[in-house]
Each structure stands twice: as structure tokens, then as C-alpha cells.
N, C-alpha and C. Protein backbone atom coordinates (compact mmCIF):
# COMPACT_ATOMS: atom_id res chain seq x y z
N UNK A 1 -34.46 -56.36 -6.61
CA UNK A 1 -33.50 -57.42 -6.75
C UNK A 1 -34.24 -58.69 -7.13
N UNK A 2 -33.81 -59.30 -8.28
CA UNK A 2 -34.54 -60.36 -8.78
C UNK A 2 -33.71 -61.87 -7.96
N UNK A 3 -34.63 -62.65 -8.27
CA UNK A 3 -33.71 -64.05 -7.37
C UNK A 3 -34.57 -64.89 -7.72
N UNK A 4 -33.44 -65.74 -9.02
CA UNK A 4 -34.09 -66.96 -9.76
C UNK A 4 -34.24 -68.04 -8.64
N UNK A 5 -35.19 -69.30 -8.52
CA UNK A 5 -35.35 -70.33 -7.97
C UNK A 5 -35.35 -71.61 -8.76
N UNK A 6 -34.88 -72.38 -8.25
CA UNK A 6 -34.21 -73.61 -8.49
C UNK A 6 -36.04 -74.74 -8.58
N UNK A 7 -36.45 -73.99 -8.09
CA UNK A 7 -38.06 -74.89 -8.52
C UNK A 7 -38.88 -74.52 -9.65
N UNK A 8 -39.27 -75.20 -10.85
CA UNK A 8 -39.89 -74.75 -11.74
C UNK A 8 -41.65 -74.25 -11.78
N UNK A 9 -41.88 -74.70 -10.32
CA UNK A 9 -43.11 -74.81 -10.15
C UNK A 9 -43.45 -73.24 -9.38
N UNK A 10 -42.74 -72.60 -9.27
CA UNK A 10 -42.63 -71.68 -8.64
C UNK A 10 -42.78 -70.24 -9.26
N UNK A 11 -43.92 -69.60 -9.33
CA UNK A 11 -43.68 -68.09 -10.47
C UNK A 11 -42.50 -67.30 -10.39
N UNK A 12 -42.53 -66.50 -11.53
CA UNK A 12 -41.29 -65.70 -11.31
C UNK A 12 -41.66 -64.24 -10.08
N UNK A 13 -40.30 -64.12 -9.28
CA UNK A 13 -40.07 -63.56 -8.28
C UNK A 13 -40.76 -61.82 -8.30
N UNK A 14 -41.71 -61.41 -8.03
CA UNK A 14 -41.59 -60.04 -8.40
C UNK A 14 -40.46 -59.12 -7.75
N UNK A 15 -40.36 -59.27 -6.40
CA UNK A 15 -39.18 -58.81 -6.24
C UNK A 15 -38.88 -59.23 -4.32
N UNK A 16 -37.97 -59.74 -4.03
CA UNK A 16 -36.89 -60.10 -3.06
C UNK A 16 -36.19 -59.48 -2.46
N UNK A 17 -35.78 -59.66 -1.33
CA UNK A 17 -34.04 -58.99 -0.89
C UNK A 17 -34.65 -58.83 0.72
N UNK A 18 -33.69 -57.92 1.10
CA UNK A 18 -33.25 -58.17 2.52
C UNK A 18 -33.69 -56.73 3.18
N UNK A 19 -34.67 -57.08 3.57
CA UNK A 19 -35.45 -55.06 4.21
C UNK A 19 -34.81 -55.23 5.65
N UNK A 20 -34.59 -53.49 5.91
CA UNK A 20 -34.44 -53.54 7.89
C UNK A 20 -35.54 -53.40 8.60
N UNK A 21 -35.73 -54.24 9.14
CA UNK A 21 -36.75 -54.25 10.33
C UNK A 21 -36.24 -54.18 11.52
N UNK A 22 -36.88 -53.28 12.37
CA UNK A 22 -36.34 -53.09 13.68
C UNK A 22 -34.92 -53.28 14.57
N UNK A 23 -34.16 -53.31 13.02
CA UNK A 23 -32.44 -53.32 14.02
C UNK A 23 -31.76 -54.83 13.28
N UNK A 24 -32.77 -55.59 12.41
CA UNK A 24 -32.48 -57.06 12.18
C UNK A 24 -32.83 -56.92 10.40
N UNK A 25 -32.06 -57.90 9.79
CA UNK A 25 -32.25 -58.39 8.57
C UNK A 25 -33.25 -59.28 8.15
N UNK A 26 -34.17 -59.20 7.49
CA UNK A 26 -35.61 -60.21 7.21
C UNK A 26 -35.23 -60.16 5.68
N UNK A 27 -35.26 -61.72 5.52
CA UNK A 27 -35.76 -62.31 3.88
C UNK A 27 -36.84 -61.69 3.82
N UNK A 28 -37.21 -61.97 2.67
CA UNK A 28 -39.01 -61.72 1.61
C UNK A 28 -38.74 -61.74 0.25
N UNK A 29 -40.00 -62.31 0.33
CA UNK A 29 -39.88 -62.79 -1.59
C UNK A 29 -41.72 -62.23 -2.01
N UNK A 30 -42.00 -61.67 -2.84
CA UNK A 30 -43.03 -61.24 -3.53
C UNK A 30 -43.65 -61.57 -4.64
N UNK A 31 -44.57 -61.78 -4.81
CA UNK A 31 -45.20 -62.24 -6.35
C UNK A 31 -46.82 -62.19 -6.71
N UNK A 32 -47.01 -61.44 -7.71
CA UNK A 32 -47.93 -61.69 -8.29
C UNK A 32 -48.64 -59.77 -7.91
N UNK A 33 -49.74 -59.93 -7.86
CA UNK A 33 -50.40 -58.38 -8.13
C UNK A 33 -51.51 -58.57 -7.12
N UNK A 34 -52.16 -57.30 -7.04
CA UNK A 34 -53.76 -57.18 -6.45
C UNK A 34 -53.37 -56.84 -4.69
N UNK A 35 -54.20 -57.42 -4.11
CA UNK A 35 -55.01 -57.14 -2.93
C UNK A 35 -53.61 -58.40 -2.13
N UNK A 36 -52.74 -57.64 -1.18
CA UNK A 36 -51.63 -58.46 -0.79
C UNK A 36 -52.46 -59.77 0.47
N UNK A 37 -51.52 -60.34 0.33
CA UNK A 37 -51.59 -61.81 0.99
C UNK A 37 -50.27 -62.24 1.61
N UNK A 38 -50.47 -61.98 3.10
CA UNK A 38 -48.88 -62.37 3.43
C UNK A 38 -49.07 -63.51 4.13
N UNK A 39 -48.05 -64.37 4.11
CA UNK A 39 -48.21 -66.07 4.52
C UNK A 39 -46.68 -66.22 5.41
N UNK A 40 -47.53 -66.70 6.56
CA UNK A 40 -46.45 -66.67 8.07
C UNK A 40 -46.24 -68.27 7.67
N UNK A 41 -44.60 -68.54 8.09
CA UNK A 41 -44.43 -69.97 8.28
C UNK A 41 -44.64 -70.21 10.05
N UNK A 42 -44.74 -71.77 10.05
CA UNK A 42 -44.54 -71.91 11.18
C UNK A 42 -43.33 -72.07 11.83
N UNK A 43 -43.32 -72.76 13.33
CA UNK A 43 -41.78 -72.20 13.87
C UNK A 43 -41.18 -73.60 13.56
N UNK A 44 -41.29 -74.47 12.52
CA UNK A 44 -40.34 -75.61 12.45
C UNK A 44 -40.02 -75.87 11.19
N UNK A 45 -40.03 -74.87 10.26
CA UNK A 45 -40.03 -74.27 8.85
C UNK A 45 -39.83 -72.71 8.68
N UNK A 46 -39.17 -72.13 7.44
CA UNK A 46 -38.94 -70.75 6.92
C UNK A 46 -40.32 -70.80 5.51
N UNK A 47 -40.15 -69.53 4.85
CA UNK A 47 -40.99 -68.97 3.87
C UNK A 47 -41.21 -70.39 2.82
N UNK A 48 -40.38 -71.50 2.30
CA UNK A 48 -40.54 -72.61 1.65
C UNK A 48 -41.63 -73.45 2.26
N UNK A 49 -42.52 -73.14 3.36
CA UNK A 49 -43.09 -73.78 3.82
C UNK A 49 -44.22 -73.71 2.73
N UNK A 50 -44.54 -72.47 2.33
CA UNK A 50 -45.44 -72.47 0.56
C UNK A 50 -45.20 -72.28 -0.82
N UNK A 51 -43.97 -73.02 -1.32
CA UNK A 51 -43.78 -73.22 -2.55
C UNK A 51 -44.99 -73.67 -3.10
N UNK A 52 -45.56 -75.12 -2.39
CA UNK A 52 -46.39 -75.66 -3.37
C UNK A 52 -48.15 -74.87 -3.49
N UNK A 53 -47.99 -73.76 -2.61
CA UNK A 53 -49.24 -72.71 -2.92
C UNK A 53 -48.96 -71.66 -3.56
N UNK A 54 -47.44 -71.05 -3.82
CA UNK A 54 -47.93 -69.75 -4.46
C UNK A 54 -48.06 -69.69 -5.79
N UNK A 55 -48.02 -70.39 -6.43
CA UNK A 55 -48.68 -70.42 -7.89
C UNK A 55 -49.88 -70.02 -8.13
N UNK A 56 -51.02 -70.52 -7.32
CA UNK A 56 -52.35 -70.60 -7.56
C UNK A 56 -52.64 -69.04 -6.35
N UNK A 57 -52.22 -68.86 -5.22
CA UNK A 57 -51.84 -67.52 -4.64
C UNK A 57 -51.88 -66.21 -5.58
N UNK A 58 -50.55 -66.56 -6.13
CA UNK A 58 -50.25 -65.48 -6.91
C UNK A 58 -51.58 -65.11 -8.05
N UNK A 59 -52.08 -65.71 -8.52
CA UNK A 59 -53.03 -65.67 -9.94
C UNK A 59 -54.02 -64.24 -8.81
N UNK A 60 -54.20 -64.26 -7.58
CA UNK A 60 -55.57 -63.46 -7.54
C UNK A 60 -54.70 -62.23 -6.06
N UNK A 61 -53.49 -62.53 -5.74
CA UNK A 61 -53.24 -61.80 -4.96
C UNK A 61 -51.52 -60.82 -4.59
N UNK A 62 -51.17 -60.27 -4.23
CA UNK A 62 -49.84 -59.93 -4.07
C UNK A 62 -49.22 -60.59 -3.09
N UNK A 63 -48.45 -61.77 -3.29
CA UNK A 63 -48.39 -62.31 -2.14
C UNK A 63 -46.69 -62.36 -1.80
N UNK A 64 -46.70 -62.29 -0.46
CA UNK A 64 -45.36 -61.66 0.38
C UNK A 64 -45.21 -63.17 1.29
N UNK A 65 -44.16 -63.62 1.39
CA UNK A 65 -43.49 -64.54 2.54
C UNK A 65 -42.29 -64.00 2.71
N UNK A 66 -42.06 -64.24 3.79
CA UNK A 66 -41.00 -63.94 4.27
C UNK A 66 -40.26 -65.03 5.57
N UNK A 67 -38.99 -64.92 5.78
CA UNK A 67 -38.30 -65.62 6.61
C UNK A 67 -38.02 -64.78 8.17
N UNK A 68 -39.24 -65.26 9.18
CA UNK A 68 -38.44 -64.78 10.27
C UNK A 68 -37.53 -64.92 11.05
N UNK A 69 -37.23 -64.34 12.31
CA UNK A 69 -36.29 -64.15 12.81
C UNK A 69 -35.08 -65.33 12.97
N UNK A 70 -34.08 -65.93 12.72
CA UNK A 70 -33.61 -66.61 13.10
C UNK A 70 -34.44 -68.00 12.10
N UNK A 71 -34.82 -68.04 11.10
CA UNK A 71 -35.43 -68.93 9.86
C UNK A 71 -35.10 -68.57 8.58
N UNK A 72 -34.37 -69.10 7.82
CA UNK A 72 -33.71 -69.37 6.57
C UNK A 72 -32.84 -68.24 6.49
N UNK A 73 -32.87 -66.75 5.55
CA UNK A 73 -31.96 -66.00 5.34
C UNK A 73 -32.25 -64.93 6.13
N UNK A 74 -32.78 -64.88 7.21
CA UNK A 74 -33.41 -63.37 8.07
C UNK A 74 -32.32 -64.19 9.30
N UNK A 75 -31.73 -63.03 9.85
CA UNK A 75 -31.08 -62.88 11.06
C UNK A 75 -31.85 -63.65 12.06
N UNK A 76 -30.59 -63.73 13.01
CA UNK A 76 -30.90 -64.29 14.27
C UNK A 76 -31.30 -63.18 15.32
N UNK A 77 -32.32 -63.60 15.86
CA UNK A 77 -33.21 -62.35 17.30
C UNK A 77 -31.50 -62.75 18.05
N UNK A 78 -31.18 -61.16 18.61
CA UNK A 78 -30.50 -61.20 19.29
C UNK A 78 -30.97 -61.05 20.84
N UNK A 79 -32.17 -60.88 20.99
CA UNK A 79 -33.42 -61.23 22.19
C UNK A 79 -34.39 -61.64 22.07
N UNK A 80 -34.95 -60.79 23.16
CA UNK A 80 -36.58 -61.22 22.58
C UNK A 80 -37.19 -60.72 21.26
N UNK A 81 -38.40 -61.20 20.92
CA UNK A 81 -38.69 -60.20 19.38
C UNK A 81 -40.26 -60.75 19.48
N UNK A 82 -40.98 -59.82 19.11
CA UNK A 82 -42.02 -59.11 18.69
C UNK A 82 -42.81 -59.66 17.29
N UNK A 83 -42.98 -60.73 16.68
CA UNK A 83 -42.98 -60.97 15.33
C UNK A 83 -44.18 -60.03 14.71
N UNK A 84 -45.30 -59.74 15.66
CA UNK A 84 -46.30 -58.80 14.84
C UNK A 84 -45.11 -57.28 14.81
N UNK A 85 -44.33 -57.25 15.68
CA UNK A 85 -43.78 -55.64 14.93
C UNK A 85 -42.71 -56.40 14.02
N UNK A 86 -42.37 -57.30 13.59
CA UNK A 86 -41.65 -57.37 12.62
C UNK A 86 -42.42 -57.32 11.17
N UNK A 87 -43.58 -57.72 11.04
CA UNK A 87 -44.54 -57.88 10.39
C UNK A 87 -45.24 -56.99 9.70
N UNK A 88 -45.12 -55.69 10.89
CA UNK A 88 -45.26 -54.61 10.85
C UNK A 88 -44.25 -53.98 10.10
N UNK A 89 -43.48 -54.21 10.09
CA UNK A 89 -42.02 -52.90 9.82
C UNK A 89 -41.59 -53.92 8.34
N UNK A 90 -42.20 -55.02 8.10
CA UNK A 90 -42.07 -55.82 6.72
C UNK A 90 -42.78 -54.89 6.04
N UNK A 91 -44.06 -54.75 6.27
CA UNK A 91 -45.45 -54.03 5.14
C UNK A 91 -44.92 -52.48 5.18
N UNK A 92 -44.46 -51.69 6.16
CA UNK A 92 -43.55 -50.22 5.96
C UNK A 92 -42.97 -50.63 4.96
N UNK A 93 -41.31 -51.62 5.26
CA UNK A 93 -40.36 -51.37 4.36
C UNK A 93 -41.07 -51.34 3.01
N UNK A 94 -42.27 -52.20 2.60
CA UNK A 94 -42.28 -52.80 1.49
C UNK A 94 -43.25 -51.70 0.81
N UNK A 95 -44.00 -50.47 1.53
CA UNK A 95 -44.91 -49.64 1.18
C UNK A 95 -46.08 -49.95 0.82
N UNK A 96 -46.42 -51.13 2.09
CA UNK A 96 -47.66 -51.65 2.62
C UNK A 96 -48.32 -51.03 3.99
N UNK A 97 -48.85 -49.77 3.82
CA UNK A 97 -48.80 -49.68 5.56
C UNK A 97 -50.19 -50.12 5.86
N UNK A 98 -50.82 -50.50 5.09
CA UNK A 98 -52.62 -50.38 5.46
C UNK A 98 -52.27 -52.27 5.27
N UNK A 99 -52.47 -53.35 6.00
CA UNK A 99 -53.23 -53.96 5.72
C UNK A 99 -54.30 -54.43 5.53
N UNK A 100 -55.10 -54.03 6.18
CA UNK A 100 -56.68 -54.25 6.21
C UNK A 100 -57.20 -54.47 4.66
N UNK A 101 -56.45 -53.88 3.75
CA UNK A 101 -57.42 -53.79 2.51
C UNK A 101 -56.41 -55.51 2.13
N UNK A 102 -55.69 -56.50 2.93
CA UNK A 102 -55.39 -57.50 2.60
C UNK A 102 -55.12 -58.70 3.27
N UNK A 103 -54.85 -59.90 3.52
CA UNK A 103 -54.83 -61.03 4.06
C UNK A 103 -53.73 -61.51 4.90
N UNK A 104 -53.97 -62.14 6.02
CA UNK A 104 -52.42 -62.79 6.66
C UNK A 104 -53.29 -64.67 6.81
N UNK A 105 -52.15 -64.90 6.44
CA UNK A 105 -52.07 -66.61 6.78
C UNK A 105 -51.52 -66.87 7.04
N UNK A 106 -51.64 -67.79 8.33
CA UNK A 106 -50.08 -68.35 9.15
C UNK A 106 -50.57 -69.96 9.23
N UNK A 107 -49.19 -70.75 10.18
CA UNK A 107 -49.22 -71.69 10.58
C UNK A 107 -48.94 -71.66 12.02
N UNK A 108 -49.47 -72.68 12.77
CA UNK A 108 -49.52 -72.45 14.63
C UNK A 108 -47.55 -73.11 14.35
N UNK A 109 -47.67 -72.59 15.22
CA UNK A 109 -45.83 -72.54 15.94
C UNK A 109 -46.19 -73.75 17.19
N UNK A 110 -46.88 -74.37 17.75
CA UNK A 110 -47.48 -75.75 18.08
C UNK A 110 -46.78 -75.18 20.02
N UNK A 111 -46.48 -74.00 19.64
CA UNK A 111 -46.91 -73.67 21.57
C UNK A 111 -48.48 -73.70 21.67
């Protein structure tokens, strides 16, 4: 599923949409090729927290953001939640099961 963006600065989408993870709906947006790179927002922001990096991202990596639980278009935790098994069950849906051969970058959630 393709999904144009309203920012020009932004590469085109490799591919988007709405995977099941563990019982809940998660955004993700994809772009670019190679050795994946997934980029965690923090907890006072969704996946827009790196518009102004994935341009230069994308040129050397496959890079995945996504919106967690209860942040931009991903469902609300109807409890508690787990974000490394959501994280987890992102790289399944997406037919990532190995990360090791790739990168995570986050931002502190300021607990």
C-alpha cells in the first residue's frame, strides 16, 4: 500500500499500512533498501519525529518507523504493552525476523 506525503522533503514511501501485532493495529512506513534501520520515537511524539532524517537514512539503509501504541495511526494499548514484543511482531509481520544483521534507534521516553 503506497501513501503519498504531504512533505516534499521526504522519499518516496516503499511501502506502509497497518500490520497486526499482538491483538493491536501498528502504523509503519518503509523506505529505501539494504541492511534495515528501525527508528523508535519517543513517548511525546509518533514516527514524524524523523522526517527531517530519512532522506539521508534511506540512501544507505532499509529504514522502518513506525507509530506505537496509542501514537499517531497505531491503536490504543488496551493495557499494559510490551513495546520490545511489539517491535518484535513489527520485523515478523514485515519478514524481518533476524535483526542483528540491522540497526534500532530510539529516543528516551524521559522516564
Amino acid at each position: 500500500m503506497q501513501s503519498p506525503h504531504s512533505d516534499p522533503a521526504l522519499p518516496s514511501v516503499a511501502q506502509s499500512g497497518i500490520a497486526a501485532v499482538n491483538g493491536a493495529r501498528v502504523y509503519y512506513e518503509t523506505y529505501g533498501a539494504s541492511a534495515p534501520l528501525v527508528l523508535l520515537h519517543a513517548g511525546i511524539a509518533d514516527r514524524r519525529q524523523w522526517d527531517d532524517q530519512i532522506a539521508a537514512f534511506a540512501q544507505h539503509h532499509l529504514v522502518i518507523r513506525y507509530d506505537h501504541r496509542g501514537w499517531g495511526r497505531s491503536d490504543a494499548p488496551a493495557g499494559p504493552v510490551a513495546f520490545h514484543e511489539d517491535l518484535y511482531g513489527l520485523l515478523c509481520a514485515l519478514g524481518i525476523a533476524r535483526a542483528g544483521a540491522g540497526h534500532l534507534h530510539g529516543r528516551d521516553d524521559g522516564d
